[in-house]
C-alpha atoms as a PDB file:
ATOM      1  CA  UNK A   1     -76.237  -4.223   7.993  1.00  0.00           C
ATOM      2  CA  UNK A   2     -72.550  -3.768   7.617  1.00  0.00           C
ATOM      3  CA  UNK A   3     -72.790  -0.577  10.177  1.00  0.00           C
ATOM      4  CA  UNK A   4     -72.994  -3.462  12.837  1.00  0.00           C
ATOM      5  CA  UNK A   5     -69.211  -3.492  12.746  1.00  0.00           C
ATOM      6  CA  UNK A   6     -69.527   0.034  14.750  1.00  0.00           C
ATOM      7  CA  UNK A   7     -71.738  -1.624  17.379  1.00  0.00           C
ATOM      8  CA  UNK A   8     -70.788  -3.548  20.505  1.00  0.00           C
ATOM      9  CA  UNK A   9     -74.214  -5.154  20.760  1.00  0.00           C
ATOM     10  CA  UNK A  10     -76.793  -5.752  18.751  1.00  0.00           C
ATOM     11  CA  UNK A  11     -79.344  -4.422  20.832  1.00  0.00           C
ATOM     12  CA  UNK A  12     -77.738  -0.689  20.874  1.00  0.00           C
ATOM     13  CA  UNK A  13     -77.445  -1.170  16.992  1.00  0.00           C
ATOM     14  CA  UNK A  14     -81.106  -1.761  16.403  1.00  0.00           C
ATOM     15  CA  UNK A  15     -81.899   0.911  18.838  1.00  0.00           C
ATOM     16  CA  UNK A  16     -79.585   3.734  17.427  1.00  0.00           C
ATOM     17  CA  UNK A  17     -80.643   2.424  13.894  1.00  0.00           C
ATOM     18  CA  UNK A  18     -83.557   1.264  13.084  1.00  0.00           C
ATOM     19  CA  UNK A  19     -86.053   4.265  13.674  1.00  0.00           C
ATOM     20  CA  UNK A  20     -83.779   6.688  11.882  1.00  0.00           C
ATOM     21  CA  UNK A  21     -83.359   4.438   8.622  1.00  0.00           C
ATOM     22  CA  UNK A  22     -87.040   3.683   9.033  1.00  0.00           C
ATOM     23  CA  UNK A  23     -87.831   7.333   8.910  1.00  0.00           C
ATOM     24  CA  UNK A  24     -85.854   8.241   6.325  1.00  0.00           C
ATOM     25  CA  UNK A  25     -87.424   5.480   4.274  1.00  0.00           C
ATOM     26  CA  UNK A  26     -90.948   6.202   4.813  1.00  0.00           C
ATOM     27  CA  UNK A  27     -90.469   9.652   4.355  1.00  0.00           C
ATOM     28  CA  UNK A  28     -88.600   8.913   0.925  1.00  0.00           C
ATOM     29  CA  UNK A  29     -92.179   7.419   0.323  1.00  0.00           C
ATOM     30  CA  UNK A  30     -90.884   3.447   0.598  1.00  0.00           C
ATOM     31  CA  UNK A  31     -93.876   1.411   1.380  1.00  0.00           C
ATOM     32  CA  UNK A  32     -93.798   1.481   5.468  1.00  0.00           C
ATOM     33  CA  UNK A  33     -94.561  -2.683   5.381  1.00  0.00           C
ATOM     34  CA  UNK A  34     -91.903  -3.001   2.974  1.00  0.00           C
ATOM     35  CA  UNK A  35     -89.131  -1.358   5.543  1.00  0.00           C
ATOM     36  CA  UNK A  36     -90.341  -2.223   8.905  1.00  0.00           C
ATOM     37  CA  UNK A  37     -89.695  -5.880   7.712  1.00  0.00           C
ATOM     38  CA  UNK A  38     -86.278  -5.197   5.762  1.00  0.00           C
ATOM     39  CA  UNK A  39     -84.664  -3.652   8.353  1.00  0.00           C
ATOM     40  CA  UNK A  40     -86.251  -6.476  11.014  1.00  0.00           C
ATOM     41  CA  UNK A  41     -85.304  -8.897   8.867  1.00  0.00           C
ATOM     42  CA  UNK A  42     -81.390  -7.472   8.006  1.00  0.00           C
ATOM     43  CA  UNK A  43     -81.158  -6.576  11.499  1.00  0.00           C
ATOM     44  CA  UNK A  44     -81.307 -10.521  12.318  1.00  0.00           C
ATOM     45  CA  UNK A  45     -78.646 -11.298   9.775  1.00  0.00           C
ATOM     46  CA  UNK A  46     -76.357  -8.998  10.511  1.00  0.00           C
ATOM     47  CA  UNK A  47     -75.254 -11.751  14.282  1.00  0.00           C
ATOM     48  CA  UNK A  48     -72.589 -13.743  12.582  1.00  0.00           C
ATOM     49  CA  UNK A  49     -70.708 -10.579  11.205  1.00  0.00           C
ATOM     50  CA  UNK A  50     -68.391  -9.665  14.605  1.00  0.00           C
ATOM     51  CA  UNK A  51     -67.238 -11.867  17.270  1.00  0.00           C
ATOM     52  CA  UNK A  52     -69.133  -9.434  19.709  1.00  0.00           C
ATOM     53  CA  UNK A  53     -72.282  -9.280  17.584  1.00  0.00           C
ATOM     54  CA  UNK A  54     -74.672 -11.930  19.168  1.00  0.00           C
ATOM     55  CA  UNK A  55     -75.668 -13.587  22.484  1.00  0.00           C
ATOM     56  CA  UNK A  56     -73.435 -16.863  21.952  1.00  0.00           C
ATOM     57  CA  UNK A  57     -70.564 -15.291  19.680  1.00  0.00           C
ATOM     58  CA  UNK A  58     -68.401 -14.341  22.448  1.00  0.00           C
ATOM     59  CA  UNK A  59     -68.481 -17.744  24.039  1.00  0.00           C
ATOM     60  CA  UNK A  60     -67.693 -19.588  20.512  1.00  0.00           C
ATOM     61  CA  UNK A  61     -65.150 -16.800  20.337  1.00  0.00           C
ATOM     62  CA  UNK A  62     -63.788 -17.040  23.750  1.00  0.00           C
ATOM     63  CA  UNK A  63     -63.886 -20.919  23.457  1.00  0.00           C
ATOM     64  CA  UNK A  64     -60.705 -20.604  20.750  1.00  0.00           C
ATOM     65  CA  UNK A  65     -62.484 -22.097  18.367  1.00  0.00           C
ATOM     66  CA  UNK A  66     -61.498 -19.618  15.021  1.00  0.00           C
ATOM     67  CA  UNK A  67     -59.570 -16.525  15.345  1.00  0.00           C
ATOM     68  CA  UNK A  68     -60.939 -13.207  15.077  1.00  0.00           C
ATOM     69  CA  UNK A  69     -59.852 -12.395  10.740  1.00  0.00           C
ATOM     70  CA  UNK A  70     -61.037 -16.065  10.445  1.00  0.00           C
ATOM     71  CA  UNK A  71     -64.663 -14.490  12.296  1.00  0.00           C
ATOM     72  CA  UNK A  72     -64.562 -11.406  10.482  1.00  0.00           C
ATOM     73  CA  UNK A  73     -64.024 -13.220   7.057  1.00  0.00           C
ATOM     74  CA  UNK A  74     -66.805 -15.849   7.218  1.00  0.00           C
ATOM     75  CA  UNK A  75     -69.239 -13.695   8.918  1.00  0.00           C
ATOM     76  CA  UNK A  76     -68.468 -11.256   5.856  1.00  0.00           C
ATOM     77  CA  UNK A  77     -69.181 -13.880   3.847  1.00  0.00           C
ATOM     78  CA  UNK A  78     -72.167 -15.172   5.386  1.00  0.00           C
ATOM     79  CA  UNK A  79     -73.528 -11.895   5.354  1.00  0.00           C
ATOM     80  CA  UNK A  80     -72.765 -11.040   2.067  1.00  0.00           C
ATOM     81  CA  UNK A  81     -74.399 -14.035   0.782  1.00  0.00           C
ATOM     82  CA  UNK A  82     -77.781 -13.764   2.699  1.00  0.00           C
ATOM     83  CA  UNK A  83     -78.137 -10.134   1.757  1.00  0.00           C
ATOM     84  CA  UNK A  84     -77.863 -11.700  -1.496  1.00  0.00           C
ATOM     85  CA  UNK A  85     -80.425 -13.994  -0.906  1.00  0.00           C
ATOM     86  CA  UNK A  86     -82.373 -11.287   0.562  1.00  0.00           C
ATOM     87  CA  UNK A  87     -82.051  -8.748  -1.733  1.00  0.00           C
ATOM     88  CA  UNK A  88     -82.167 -10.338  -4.778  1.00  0.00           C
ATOM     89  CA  UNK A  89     -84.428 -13.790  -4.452  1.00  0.00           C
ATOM     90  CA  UNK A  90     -86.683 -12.079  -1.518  1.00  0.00           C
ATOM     91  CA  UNK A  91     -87.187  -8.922  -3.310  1.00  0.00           C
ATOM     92  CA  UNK A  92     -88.359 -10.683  -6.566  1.00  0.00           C
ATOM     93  CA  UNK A  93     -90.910 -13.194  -4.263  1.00  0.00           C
ATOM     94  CA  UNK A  94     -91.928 -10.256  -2.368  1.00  0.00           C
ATOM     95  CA  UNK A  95     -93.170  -9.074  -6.145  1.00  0.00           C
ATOM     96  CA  UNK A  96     -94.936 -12.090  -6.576  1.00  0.00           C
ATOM     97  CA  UNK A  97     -97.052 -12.010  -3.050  1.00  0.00           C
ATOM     98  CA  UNK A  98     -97.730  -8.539  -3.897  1.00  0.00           C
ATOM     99  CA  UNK A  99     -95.897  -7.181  -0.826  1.00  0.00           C
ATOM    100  CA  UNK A 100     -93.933  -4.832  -2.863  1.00  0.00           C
END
Protein backbone atom coordinates (compact mmCIF):
# COMPACT_ATOMS: atom_id res chain seq x y z
CA UNK A 1 0.00 0.00 0.00
CA UNK A 2 2.66 2.40 1.06
CA UNK A 3 4.47 1.83 -2.58
CA UNK A 4 1.60 4.25 -3.73
CA UNK A 5 3.89 7.08 -2.70
CA UNK A 6 6.01 6.05 -6.01
CA UNK A 7 2.88 6.35 -8.15
CA UNK A 8 1.36 9.39 -9.83
CA UNK A 9 -2.01 7.69 -10.24
CA UNK A 10 -3.64 5.13 -8.88
CA UNK A 11 -4.57 3.50 -11.89
CA UNK A 12 -0.73 2.94 -13.09
CA UNK A 13 -0.16 1.65 -9.43
CA UNK A 14 -2.72 -1.09 -9.59
CA UNK A 15 -1.62 -1.88 -13.03
CA UNK A 16 2.23 -2.12 -12.41
CA UNK A 17 1.28 -3.87 -9.04
CA UNK A 18 -1.22 -5.88 -8.58
CA UNK A 19 -0.54 -8.93 -10.98
CA UNK A 20 3.06 -9.18 -9.87
CA UNK A 21 2.22 -9.25 -5.97
CA UNK A 22 -0.67 -11.48 -6.93
CA UNK A 23 1.68 -13.88 -8.56
CA UNK A 24 4.09 -13.98 -6.19
CA UNK A 25 1.42 -14.76 -3.64
CA UNK A 26 -0.27 -17.53 -5.29
CA UNK A 27 2.77 -19.02 -6.22
CA UNK A 28 4.01 -18.80 -2.45
CA UNK A 29 0.81 -21.05 -2.20
CA UNK A 30 -1.52 -18.04 -0.44
CA UNK A 31 -5.06 -18.97 -1.01
CA UNK A 32 -5.77 -17.12 -4.59
CA UNK A 33 -9.42 -15.73 -2.95
CA UNK A 34 -7.57 -14.65 -0.05
CA UNK A 35 -5.13 -12.20 -2.29
CA UNK A 36 -7.20 -11.19 -5.16
CA UNK A 37 -9.39 -9.48 -2.42
CA UNK A 38 -6.40 -8.11 -0.16
CA UNK A 39 -4.75 -6.47 -2.66
CA UNK A 40 -8.41 -5.12 -4.19
CA UNK A 41 -9.27 -4.21 -1.06
CA UNK A 42 -5.63 -2.32 0.07
CA UNK A 43 -5.49 -1.01 -3.30
CA UNK A 44 -8.78 1.13 -2.39
CA UNK A 45 -7.26 2.37 0.82
CA UNK A 46 -4.25 3.33 -0.22
CA UNK A 47 -6.44 7.17 -2.07
CA UNK A 48 -6.02 9.37 0.92
CA UNK A 49 -2.17 8.66 1.26
CA UNK A 50 -0.73 11.49 -1.51
CA UNK A 51 -2.26 14.61 -2.62
CA UNK A 52 -2.02 13.11 -6.25
CA UNK A 53 -3.39 9.71 -5.25
CA UNK A 54 -7.19 9.88 -6.11
CA UNK A 55 -9.73 11.41 -8.55
CA UNK A 56 -10.79 14.43 -6.15
CA UNK A 57 -7.39 14.82 -4.12
CA UNK A 58 -5.89 17.24 -6.39
CA UNK A 59 -8.87 19.52 -6.36
CA UNK A 60 -9.12 19.42 -2.32
CA UNK A 61 -5.39 19.93 -2.70
CA UNK A 62 -5.43 22.60 -5.23
CA UNK A 63 -8.41 24.25 -3.37
CA UNK A 64 -5.71 25.29 -0.35
CA UNK A 65 -7.47 23.60 1.91
CA UNK A 66 -4.30 21.65 4.03
CA UNK A 67 -0.81 21.77 2.93
CA UNK A 68 0.97 19.02 1.43
CA UNK A 69 3.11 17.51 5.14
CA UNK A 70 -0.38 18.25 6.65
CA UNK A 71 -1.73 15.58 3.46
CA UNK A 72 1.06 13.37 3.77
CA UNK A 73 0.67 13.11 7.66
CA UNK A 74 -3.08 12.35 7.93
CA UNK A 75 -3.23 10.24 4.93
CA UNK A 76 -0.28 8.28 6.77
CA UNK A 77 -2.34 8.10 9.44
CA UNK A 78 -5.45 7.16 7.90
CA UNK A 79 -3.74 4.54 6.21
CA UNK A 80 -1.97 3.24 8.90
CA UNK A 81 -5.02 2.86 10.88
CA UNK A 82 -7.24 1.04 8.25
CA UNK A 83 -4.47 -1.39 7.45
CA UNK A 84 -4.87 -1.89 11.01
CA UNK A 85 -8.31 -2.46 10.82
CA UNK A 86 -7.69 -4.57 7.92
CA UNK A 87 -5.09 -6.57 8.93
CA UNK A 88 -5.78 -7.26 12.23
CA UNK A 89 -9.88 -7.16 12.83
CA UNK A 90 -10.51 -8.37 8.99
CA UNK A 91 -8.03 -11.07 9.10
CA UNK A 92 -9.45 -12.57 12.38
CA UNK A 93 -13.39 -12.26 10.79
CA UNK A 94 -12.12 -13.58 7.65
CA UNK A 95 -11.22 -16.78 10.14
CA UNK A 96 -14.53 -16.86 11.34
CA UNK A 97 -16.45 -16.91 7.70
CA UNK A 98 -14.02 -19.47 6.81
CA UNK A 99 -12.47 -17.36 4.02
CA UNK A 100 -9.06 -17.92 5.30
Amino acid sequence: MYTHYFFASLTAHITAMYATFGAVAIAANAPAMLVALLLAFTSNLMMPITHYGGAPAPIIFGAGYVTQNEWWRLGFITTAANLFIWACVGSLWWKVLGLW
